[in-house]
N, C-alpha and C. Protein backbone atom coordinates (compact mmCIF):
# COMPACT_ATOMS: atom_id res chain seq x y z
N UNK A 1 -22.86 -0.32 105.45
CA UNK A 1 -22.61 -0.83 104.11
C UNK A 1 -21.64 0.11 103.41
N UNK A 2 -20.48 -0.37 103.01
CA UNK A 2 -19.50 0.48 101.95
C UNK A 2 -20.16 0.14 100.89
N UNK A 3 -19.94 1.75 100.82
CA UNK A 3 -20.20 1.75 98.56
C UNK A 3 -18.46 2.77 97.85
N UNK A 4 -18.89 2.49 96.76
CA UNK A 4 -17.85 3.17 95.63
C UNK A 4 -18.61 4.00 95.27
N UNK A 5 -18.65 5.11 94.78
CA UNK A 5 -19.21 6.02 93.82
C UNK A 5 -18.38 6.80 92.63
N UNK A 6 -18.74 6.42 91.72
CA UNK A 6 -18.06 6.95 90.61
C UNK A 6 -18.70 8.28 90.13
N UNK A 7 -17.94 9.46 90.03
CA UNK A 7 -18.99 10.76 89.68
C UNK A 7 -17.61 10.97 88.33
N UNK A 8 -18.96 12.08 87.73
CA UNK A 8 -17.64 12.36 86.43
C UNK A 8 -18.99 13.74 86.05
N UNK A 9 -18.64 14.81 86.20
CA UNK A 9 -18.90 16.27 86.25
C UNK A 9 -18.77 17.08 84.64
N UNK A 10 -20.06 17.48 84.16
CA UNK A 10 -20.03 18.12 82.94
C UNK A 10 -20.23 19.36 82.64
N UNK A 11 -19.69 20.39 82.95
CA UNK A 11 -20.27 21.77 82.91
C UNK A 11 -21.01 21.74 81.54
N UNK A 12 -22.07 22.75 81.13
CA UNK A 12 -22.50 23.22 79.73
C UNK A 12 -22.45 24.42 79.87
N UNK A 13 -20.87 25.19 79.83
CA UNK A 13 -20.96 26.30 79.52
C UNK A 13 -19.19 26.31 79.52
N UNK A 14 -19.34 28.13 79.31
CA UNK A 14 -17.58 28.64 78.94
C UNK A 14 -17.16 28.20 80.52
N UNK A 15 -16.13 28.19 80.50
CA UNK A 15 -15.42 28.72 81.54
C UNK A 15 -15.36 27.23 82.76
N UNK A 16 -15.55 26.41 82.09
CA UNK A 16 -16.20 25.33 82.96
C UNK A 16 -14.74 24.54 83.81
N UNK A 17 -13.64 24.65 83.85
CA UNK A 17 -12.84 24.23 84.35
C UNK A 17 -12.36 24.64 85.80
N UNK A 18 -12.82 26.09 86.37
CA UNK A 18 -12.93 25.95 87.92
C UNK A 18 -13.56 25.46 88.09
N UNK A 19 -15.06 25.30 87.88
CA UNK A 19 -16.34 24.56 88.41
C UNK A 19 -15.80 22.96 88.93
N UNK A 20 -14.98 22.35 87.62
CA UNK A 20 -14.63 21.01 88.39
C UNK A 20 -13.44 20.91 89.13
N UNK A 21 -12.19 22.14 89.10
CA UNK A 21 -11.63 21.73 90.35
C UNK A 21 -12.04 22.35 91.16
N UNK A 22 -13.13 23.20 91.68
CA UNK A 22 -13.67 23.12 92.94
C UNK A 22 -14.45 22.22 93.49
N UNK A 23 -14.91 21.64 92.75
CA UNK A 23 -15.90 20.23 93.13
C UNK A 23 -14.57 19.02 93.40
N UNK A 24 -13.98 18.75 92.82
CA UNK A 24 -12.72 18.05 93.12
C UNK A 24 -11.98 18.34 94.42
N UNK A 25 -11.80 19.91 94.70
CA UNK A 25 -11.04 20.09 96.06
C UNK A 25 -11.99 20.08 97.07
N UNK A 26 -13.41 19.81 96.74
CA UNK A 26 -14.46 19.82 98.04
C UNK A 26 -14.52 18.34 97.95
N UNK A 27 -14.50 17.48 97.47
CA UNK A 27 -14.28 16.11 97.04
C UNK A 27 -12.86 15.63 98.59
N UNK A 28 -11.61 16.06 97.61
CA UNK A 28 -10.54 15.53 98.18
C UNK A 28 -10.15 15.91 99.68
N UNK A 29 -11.03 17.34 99.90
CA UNK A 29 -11.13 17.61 101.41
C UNK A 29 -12.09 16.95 102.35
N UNK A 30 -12.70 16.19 102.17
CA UNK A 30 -13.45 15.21 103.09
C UNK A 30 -12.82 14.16 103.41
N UNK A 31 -13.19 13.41 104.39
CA UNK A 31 -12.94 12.44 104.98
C UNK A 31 -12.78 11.00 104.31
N UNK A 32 -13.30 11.23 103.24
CA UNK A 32 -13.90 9.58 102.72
C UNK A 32 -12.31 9.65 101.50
N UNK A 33 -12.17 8.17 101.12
CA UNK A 33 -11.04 8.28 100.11
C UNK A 33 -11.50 8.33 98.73
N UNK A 34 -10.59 9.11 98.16
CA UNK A 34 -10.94 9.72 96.74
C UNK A 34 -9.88 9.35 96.31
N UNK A 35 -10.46 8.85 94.48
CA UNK A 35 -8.94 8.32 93.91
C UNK A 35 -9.53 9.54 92.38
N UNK A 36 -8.71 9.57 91.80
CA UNK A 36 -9.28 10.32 90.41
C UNK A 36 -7.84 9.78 88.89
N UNK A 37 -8.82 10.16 88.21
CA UNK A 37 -8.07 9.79 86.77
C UNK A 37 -8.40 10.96 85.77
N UNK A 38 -8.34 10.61 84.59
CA UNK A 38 -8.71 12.26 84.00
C UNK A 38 -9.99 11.70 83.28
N UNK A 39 -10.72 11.20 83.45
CA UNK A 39 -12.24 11.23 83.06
C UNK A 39 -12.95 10.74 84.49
N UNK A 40 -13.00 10.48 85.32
CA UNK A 40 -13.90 10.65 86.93
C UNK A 40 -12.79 10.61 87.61
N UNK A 41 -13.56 10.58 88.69
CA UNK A 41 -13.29 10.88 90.31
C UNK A 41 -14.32 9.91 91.22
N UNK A 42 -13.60 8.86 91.98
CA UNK A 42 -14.24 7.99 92.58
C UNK A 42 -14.19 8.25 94.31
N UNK A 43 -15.08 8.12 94.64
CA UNK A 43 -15.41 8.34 96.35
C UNK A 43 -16.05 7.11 96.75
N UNK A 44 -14.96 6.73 98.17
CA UNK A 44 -15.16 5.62 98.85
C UNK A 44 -15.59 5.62 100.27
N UNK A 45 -16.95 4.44 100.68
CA UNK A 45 -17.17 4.88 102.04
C UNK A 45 -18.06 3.94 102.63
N UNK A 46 -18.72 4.76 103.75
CA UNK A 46 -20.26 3.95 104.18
C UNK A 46 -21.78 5.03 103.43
N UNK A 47 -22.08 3.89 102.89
CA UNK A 47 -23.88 4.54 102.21
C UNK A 47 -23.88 5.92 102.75
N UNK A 48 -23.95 5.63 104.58
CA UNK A 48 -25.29 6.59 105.13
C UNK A 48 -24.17 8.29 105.41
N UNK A 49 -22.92 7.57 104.76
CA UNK A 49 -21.87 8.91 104.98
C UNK A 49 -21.61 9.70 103.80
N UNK A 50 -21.39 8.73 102.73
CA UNK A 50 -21.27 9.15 101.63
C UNK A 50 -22.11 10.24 101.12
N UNK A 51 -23.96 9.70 101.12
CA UNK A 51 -24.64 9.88 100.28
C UNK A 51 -24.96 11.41 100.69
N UNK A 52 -24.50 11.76 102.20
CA UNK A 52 -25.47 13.10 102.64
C UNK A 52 -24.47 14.35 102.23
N UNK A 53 -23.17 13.90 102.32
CA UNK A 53 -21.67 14.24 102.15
C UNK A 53 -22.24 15.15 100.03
N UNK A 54 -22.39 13.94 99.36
CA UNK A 54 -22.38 13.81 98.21
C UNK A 54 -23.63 14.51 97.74
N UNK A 55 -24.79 14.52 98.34
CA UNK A 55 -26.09 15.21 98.11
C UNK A 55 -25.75 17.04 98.45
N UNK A 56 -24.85 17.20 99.29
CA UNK A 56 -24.51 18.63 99.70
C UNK A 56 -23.28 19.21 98.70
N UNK A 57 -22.11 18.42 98.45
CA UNK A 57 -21.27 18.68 97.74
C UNK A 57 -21.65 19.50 95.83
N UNK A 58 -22.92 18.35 95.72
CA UNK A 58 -23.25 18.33 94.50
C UNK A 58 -24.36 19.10 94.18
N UNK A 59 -25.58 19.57 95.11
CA UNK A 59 -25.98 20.58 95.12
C UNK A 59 -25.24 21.93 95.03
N UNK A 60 -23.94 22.00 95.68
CA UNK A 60 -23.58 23.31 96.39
C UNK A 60 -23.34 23.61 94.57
N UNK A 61 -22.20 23.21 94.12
CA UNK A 61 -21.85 22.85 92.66
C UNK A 61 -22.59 23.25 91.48
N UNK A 62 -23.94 22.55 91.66
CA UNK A 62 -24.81 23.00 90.76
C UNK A 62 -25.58 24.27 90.61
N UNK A 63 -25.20 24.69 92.27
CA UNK A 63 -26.18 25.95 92.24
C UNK A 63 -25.37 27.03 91.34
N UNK A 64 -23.85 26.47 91.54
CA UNK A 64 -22.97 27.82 91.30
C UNK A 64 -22.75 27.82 89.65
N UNK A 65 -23.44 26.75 88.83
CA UNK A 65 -23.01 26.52 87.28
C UNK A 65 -24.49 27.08 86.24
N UNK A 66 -24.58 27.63 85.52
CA UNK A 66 -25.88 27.73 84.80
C UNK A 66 -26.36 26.56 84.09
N UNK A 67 -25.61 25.62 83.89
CA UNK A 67 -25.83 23.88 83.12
C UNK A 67 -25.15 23.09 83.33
N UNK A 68 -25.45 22.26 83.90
CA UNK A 68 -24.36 20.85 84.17
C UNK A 68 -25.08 19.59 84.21
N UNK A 69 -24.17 18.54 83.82
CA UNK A 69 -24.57 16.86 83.97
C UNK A 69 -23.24 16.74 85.07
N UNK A 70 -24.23 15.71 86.07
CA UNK A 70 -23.39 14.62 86.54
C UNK A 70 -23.57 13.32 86.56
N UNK A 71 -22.49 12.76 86.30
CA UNK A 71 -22.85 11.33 86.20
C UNK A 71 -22.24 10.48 87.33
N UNK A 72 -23.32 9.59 87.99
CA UNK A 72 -22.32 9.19 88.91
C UNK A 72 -23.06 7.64 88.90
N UNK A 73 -22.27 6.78 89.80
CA UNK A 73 -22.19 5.36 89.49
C UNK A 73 -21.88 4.78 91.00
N UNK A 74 -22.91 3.93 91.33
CA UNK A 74 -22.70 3.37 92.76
C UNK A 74 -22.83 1.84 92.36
N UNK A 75 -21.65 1.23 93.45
CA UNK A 75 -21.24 0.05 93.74
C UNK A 75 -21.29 -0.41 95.30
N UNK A 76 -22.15 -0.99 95.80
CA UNK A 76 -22.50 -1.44 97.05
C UNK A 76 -21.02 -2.38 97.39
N UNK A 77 -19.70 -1.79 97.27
CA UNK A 77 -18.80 -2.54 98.01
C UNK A 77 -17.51 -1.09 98.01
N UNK A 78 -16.78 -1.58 98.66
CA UNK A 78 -15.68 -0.52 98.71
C UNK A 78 -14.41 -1.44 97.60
N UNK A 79 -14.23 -0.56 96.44
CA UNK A 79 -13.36 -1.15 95.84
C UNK A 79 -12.19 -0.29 95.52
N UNK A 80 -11.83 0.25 96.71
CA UNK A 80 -10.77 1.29 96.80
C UNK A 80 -9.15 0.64 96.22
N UNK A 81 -9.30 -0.86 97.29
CA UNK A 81 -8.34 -1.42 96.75
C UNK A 81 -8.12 -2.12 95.53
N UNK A 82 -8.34 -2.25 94.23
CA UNK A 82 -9.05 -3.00 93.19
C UNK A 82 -7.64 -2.73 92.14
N UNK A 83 -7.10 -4.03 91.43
CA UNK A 83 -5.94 -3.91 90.76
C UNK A 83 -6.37 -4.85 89.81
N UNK A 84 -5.97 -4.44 88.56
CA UNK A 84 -6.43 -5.38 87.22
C UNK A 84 -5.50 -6.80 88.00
N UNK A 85 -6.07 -7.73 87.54
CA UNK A 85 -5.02 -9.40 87.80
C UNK A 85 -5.23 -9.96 86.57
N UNK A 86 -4.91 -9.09 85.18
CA UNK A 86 -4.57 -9.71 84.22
C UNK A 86 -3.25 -8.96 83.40
């Protein structure tokens, strides 16, 4: 099963702008396709690849921040290719 996942990363503290491009370059160095904009970062794939990929990425992340939100957003289809048609 392909899913989409939409994540969008909140440090609560100073200094919080390596924290998300290292999560971003551990993101864009995997296998799966990543598209980003300047409020998320979307990761495309299969469930059972994504999720173990994404459970390690986002742990590693959190361990290294003293406060953070993530928000993330799953879509049971791959909508990598997806273009407004209006």
């Amino acid at each position: 099963m392909n899913i989409s996942v939409e994540l969008t990363m909140s440090p609560l503290q100073d200094g919080y702008e390596p924290h998300i491009i290292d999560f971003i370059k551990v993101l864009r160095a995997s296998k799966f396709t990543v598209l980003e904009n300047p409020l998320s970062t979307q990761v495309y794939g299969k469930y059972d690849e994504v999720m173990p990929f994404l459970t390690k990425a986002i742990g590693d992340s959190m361990a290294a921040q003293d406060a953070v939100l993530v928000y993330m957003k799953l879509v049971k289809s791959d909508r990598s290719d997806y273009t407004p048609h209006f």
